[in-house]
PDB file of N, CA and C in Angstrom:
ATOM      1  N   UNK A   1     107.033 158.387  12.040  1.00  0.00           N
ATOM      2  CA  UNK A   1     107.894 157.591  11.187  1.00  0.00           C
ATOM      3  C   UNK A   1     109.317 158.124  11.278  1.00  0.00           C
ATOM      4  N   UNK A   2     109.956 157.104  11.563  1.00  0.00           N
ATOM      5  CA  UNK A   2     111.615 157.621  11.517  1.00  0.00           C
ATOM      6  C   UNK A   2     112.595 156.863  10.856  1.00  0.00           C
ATOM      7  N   UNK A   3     113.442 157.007   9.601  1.00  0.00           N
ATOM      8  CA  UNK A   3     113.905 156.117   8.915  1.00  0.00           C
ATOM      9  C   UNK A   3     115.136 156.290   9.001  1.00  0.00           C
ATOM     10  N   UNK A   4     116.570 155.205   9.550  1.00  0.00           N
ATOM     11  CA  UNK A   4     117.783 155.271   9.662  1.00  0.00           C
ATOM     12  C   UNK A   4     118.257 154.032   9.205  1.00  0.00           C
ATOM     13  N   UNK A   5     119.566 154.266   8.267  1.00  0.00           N
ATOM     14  CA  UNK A   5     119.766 152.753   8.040  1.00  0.00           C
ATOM     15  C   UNK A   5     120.263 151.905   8.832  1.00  0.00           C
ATOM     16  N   UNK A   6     121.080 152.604  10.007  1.00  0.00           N
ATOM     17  CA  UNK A   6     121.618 151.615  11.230  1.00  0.00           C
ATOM     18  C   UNK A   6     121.343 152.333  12.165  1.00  0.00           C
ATOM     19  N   UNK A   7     120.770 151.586  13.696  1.00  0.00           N
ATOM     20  CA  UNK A   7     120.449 151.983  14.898  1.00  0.00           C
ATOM     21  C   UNK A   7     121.793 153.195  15.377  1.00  0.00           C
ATOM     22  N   UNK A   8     123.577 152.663  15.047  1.00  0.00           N
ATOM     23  CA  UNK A   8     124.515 153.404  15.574  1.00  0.00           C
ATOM     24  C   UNK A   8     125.394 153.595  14.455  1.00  0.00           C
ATOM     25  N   UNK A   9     125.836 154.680  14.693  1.00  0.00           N
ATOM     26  CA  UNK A   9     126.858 155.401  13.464  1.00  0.00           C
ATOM     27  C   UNK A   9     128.058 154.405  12.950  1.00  0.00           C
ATOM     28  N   UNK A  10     128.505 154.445  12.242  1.00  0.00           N
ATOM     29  CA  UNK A  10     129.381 153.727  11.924  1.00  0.00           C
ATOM     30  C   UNK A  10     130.691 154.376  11.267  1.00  0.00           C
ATOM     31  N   UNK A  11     131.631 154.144  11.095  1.00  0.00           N
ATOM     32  CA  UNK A  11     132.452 154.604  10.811  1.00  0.00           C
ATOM     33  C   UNK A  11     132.532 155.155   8.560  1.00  0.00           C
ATOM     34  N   UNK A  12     131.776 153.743   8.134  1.00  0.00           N
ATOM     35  CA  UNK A  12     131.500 154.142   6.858  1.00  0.00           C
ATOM     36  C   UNK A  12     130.175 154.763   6.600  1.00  0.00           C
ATOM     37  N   UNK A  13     129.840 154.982   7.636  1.00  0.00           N
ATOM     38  CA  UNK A  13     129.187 156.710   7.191  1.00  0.00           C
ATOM     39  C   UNK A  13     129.692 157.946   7.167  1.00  0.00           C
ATOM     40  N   UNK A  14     130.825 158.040   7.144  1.00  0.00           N
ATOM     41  CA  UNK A  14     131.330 159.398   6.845  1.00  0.00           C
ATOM     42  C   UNK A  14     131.386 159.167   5.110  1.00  0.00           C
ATOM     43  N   UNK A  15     130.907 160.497   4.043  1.00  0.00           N
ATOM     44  CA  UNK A  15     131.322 160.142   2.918  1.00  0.00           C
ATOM     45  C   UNK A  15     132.291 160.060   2.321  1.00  0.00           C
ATOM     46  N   UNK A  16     133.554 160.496   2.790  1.00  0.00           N
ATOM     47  CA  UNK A  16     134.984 160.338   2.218  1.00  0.00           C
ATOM     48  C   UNK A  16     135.552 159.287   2.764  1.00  0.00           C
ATOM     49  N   UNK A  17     135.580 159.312   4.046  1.00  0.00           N
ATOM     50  CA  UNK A  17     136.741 158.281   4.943  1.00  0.00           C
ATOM     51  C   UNK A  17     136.049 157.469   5.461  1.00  0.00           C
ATOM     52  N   UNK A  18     135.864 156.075   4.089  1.00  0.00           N
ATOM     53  CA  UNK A  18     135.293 155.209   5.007  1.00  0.00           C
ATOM     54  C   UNK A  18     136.070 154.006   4.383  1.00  0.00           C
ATOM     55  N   UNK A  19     135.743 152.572   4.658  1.00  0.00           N
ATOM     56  CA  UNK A  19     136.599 151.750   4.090  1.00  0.00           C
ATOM     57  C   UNK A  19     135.661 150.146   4.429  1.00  0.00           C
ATOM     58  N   UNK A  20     135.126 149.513   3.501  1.00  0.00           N
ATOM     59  CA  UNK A  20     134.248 148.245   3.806  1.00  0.00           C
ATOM     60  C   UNK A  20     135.365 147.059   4.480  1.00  0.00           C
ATOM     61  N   UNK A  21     136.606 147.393   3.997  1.00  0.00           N
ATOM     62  CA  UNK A  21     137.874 146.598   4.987  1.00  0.00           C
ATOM     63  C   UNK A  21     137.792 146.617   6.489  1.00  0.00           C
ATOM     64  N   UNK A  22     137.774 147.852   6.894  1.00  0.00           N
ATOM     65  CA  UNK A  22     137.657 148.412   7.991  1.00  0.00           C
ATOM     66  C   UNK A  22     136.942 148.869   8.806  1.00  0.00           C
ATOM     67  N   UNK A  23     135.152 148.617   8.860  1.00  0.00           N
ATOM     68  CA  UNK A  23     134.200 148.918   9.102  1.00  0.00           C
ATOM     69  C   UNK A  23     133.996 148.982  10.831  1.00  0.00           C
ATOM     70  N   UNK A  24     133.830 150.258  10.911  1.00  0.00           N
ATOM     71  CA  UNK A  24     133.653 149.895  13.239  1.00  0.00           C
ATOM     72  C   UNK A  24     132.650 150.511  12.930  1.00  0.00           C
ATOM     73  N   UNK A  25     131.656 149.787  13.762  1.00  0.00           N
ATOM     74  CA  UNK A  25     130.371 150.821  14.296  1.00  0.00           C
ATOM     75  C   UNK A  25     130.897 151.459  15.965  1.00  0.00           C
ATOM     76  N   UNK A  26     129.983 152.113  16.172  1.00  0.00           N
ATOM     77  CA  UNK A  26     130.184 153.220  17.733  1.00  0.00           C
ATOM     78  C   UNK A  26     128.672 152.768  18.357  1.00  0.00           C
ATOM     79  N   UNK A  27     128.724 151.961  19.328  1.00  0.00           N
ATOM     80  CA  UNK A  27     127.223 151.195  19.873  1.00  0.00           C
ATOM     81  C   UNK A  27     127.327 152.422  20.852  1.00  0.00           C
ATOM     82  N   UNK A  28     128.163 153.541  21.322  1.00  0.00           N
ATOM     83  CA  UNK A  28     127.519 154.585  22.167  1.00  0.00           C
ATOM     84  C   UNK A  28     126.724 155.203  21.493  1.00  0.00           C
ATOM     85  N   UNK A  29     126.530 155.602  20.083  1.00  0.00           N
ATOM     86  CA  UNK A  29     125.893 156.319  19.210  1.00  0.00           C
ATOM     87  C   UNK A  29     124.721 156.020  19.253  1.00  0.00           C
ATOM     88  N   UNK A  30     124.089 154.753  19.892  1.00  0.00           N
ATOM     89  CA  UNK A  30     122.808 154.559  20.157  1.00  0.00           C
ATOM     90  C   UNK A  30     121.711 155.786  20.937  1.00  0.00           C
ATOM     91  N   UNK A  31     122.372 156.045  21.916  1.00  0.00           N
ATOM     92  CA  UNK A  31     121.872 156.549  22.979  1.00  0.00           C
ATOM     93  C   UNK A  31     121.084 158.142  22.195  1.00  0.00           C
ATOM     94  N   UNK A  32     121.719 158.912  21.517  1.00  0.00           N
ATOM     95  CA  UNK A  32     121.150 159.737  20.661  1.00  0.00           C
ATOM     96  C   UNK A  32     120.348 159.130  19.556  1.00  0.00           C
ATOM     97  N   UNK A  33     120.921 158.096  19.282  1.00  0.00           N
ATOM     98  CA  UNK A  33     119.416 157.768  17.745  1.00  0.00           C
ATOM     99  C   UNK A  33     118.591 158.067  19.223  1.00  0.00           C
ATOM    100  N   UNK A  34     118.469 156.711  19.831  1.00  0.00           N
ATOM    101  CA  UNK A  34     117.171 156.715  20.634  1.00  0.00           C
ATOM    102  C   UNK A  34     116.272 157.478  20.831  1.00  0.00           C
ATOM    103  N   UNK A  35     116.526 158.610  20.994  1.00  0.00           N
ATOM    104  CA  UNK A  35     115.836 159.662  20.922  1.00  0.00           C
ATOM    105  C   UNK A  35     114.825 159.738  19.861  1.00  0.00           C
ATOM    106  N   UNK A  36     114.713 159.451  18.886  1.00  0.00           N
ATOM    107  CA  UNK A  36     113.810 159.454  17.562  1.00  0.00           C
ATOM    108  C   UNK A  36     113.164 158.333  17.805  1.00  0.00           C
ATOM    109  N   UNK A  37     113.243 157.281  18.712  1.00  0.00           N
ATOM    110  CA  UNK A  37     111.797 156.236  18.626  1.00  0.00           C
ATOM    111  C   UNK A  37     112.114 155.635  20.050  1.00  0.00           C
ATOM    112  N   UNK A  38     112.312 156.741  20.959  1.00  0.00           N
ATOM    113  CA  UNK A  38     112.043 155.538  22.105  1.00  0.00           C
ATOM    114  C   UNK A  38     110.400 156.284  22.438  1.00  0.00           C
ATOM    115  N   UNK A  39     109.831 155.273  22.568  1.00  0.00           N
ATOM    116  CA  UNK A  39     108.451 155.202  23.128  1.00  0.00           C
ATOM    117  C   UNK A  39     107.422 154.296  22.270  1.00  0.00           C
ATOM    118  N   UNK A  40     107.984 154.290  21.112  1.00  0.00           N
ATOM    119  CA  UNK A  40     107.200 153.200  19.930  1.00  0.00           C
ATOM    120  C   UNK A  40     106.978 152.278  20.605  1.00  0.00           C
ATOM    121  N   UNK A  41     105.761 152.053  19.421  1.00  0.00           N
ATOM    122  CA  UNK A  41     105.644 150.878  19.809  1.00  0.00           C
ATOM    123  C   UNK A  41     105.972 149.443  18.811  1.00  0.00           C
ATOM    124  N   UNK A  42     106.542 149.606  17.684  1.00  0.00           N
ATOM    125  CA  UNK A  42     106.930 148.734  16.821  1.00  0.00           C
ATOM    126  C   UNK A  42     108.603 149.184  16.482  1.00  0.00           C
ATOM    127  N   UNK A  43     108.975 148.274  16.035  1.00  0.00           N
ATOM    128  CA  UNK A  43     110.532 148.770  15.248  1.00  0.00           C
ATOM    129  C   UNK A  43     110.772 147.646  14.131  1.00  0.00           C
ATOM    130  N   UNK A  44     111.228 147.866  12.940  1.00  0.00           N
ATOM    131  CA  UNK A  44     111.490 147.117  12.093  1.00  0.00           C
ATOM    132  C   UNK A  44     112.509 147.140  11.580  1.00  0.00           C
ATOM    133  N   UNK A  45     114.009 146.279  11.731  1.00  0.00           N
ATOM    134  CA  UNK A  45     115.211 145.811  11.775  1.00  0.00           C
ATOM    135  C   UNK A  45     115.382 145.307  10.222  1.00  0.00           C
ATOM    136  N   UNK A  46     115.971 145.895   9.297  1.00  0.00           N
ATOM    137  CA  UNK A  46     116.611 145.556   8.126  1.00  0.00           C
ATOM    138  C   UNK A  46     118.173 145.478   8.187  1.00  0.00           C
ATOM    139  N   UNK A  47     118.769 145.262   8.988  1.00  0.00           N
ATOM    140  CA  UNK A  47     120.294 145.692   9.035  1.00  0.00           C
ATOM    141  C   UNK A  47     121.184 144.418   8.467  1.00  0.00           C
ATOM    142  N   UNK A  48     122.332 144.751   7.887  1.00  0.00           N
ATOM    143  CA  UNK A  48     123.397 144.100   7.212  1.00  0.00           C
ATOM    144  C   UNK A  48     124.799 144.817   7.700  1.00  0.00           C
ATOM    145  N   UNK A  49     126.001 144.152   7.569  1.00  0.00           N
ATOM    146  CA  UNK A  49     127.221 144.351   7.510  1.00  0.00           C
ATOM    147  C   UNK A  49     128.047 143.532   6.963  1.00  0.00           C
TER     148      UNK A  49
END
């Protein structure tokens, strides 16, 4: 079981400097989650922005 709220980091995940105005995610940041569920065999997608 591996629980993250978004596949790639985002910029309002830092806890001070973040801003819902200004929101960037980083889709390179994938490549390290991956690591925590590549080989599954299910994935379940709750995501919002």
């Amino acid at each position: 079981f591996y629980w993250a709220p978004f596949l790639v980091e985002s910029k309002s995940d830092h806890p001070k400097m973040h801003s819902i105005l200004n929101q960037i995610i980083m889709p390179d940041s994938i490549v390290k989650h991956a690591e925590n569920w590549r080989g599954v065999d299910v994935l379940i997608f709750n995501t919002y922005i």
